[in-house]
Protein backbone atom coordinates (compact mmCIF):
# COMPACT_ATOMS: atom_id res chain seq x y z
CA UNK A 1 -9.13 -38.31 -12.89
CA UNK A 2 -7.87 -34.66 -12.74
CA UNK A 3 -5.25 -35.85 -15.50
CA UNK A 4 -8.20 -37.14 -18.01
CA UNK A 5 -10.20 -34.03 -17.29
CA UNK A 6 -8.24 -31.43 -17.61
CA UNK A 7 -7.79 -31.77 -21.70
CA UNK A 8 -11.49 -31.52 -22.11
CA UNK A 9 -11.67 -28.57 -20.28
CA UNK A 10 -8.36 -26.80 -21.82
CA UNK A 11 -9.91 -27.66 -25.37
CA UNK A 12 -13.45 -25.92 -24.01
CA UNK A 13 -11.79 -23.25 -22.75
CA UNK A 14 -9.96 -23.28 -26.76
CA UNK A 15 -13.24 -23.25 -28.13
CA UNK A 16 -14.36 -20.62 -26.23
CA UNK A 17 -11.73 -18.04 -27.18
CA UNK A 18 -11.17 -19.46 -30.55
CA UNK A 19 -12.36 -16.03 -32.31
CA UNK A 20 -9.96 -14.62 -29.97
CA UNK A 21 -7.12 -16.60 -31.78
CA UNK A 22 -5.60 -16.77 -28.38
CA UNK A 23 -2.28 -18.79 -28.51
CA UNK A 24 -1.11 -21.73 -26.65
CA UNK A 25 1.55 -19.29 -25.04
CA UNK A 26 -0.91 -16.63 -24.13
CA UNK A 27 -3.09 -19.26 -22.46
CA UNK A 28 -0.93 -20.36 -20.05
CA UNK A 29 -0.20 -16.37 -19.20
CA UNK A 30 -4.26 -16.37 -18.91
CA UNK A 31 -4.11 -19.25 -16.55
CA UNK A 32 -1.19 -18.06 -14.49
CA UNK A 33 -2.86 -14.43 -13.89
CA UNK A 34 -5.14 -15.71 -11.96
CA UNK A 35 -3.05 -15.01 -8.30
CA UNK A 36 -4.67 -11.62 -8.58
CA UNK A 37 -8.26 -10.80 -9.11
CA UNK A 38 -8.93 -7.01 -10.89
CA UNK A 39 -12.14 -6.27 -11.59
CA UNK A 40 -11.98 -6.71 -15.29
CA UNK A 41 -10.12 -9.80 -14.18
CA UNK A 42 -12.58 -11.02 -12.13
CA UNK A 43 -15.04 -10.12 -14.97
CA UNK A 44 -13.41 -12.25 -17.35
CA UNK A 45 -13.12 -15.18 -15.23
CA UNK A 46 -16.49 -15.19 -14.75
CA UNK A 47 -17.77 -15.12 -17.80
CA UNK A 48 -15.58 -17.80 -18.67
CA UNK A 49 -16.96 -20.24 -15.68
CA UNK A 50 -20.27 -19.28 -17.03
CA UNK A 51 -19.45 -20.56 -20.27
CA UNK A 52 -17.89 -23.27 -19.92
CA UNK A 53 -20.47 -24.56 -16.74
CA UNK A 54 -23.40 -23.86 -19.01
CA UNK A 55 -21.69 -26.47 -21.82
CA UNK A 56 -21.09 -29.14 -18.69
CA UNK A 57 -24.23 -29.16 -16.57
CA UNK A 58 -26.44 -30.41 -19.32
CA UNK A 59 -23.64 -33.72 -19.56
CA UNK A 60 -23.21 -33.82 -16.02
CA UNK A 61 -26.95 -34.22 -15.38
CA UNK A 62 -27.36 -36.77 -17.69
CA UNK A 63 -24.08 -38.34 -15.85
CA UNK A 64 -25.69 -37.97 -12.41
CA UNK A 65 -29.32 -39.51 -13.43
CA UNK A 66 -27.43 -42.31 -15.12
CA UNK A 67 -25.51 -42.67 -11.68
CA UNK A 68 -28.51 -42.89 -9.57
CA UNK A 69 -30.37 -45.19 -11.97
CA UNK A 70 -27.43 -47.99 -11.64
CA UNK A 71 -26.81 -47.70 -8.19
CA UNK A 72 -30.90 -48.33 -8.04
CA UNK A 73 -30.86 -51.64 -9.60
């Protein structure tokens, strides 16, 4: 599951920062700086987990009222 969702949220995060024109190699140095938190690190972060969990909730909502309506029946 981790393997399927991790795309999605690699292209979101793309999306995101694409007026940034970060590249592919500068992503993964984004990703890997995350052992220690500054607090313009920790700023960043969070806006990012903002942005990207305001894009998901409204799916997984939808996801999680679909849920409960099949297990229902």
């Amino acid at each position: 599951m981790i393997k399927l969702v991790e795309p999605v949220i690699e292209r979101q995060i793309s999306n995101i920062f694409a007026d940034k024109k970060f590249s592919k190699k500068l992503m993964k140095e984004f990703v890997n700086s995350t052992e220690e938190f500054s607090p313009e690190k920790r700023e960043l972060y969070k806006n990012l987990i903002k942005k990207i969990y305001l894009k998901w909730v409204p799916l997984l909502d939808e996801v999680r009222r679909e849920a409960i309506e099949e297990l229902e029946k």
